[in-house]
Protein backbone atom coordinates (compact mmCIF):
# COMPACT_ATOMS: atom_id res chain seq x y z
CA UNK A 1 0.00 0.00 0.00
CA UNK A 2 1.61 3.47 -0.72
CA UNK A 3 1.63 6.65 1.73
CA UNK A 4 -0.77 8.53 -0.18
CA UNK A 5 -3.19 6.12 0.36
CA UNK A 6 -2.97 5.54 4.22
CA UNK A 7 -2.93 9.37 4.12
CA UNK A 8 -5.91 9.92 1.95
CA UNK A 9 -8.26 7.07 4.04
CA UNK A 10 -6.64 8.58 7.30
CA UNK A 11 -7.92 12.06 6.54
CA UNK A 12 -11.14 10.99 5.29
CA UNK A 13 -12.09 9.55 8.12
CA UNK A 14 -10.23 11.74 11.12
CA UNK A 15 -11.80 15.03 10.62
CA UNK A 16 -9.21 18.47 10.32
CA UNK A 17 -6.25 15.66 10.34
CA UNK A 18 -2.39 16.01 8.96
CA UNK A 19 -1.04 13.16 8.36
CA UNK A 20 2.23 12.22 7.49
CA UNK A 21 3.28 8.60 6.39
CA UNK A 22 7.17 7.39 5.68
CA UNK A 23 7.52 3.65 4.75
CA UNK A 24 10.92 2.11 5.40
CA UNK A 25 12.82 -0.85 3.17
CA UNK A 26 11.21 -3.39 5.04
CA UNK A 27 7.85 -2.56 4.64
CA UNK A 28 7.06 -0.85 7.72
CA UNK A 29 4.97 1.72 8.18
CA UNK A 30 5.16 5.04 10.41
CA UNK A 31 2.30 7.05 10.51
CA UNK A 32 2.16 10.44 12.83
CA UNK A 33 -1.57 11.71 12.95
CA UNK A 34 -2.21 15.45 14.50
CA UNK A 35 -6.29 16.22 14.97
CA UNK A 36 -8.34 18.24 17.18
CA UNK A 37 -10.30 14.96 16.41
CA UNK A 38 -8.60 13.45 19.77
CA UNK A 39 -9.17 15.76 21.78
CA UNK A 40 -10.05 14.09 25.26
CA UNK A 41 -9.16 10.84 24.06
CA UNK A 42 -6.65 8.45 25.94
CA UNK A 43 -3.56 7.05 23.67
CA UNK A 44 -5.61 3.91 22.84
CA UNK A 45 -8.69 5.54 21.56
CA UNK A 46 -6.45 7.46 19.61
CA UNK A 47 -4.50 4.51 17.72
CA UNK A 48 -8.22 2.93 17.66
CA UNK A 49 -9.67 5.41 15.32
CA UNK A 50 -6.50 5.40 13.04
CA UNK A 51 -7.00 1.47 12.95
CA UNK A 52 -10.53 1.68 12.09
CA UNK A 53 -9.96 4.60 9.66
CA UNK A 54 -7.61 2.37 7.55
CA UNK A 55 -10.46 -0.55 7.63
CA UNK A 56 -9.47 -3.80 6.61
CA UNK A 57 -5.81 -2.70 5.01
CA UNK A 58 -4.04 -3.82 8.82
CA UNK A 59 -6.60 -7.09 8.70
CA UNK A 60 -5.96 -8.04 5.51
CA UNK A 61 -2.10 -7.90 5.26
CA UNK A 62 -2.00 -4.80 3.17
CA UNK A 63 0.00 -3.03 5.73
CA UNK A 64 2.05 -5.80 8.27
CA UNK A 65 3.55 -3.51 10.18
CA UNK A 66 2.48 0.28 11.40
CA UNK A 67 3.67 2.46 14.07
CA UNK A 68 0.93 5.27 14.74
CA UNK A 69 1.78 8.18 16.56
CA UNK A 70 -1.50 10.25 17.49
CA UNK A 71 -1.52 13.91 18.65
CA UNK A 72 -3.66 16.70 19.05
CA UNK A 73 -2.64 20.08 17.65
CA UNK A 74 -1.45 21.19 21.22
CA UNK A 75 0.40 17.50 22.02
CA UNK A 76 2.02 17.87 18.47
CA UNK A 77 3.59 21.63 19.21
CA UNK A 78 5.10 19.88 22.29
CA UNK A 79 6.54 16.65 20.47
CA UNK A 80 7.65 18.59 17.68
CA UNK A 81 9.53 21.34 19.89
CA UNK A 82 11.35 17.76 21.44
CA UNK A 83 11.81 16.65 17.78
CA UNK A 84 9.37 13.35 18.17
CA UNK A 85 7.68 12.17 15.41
């Protein structure tokens, strides 16, 4: 699966989302997600509605391996002062 497509499902279903997606050599994924959509949400319920917005691409085997890294607009000035992705 390319990065434009896990970005383009991603924002479709995570309303006012950037999302960035870099794929490595071996296939895996890394996927950093900044919404006011999860807002109030704990980590979990975060990486749950990235899972469900990709659907059955994690299920199937279209994407083995993803690391998803969830913040809202405030969380992600914070990480990205620190230089975490």
């Amino acid at each position: 699966m390319q990065p434009e497509e896990i970005e383009q499902r991603i924002g479709g279903e995570i309303p006012e989302s950037e999302v960035l997606v870099k794929v490595d050599d071996s296939g895996h994924y890394w996927v950093t997600v900044v919404s006011t959509a999860f807002a109030g949400k704990t980590p979990l319920a975060k990486e749950r509605m990235v899972h469900a917005a990709l659907g059955d691409a994690v299920t199937s085997g279209a994407i083995h391996a993803i690391h998803i890294k969830p913040y809202t607009p405030d969380e992600w000035k914070t990480a990205s002062k620190m230089q975490v992705s």
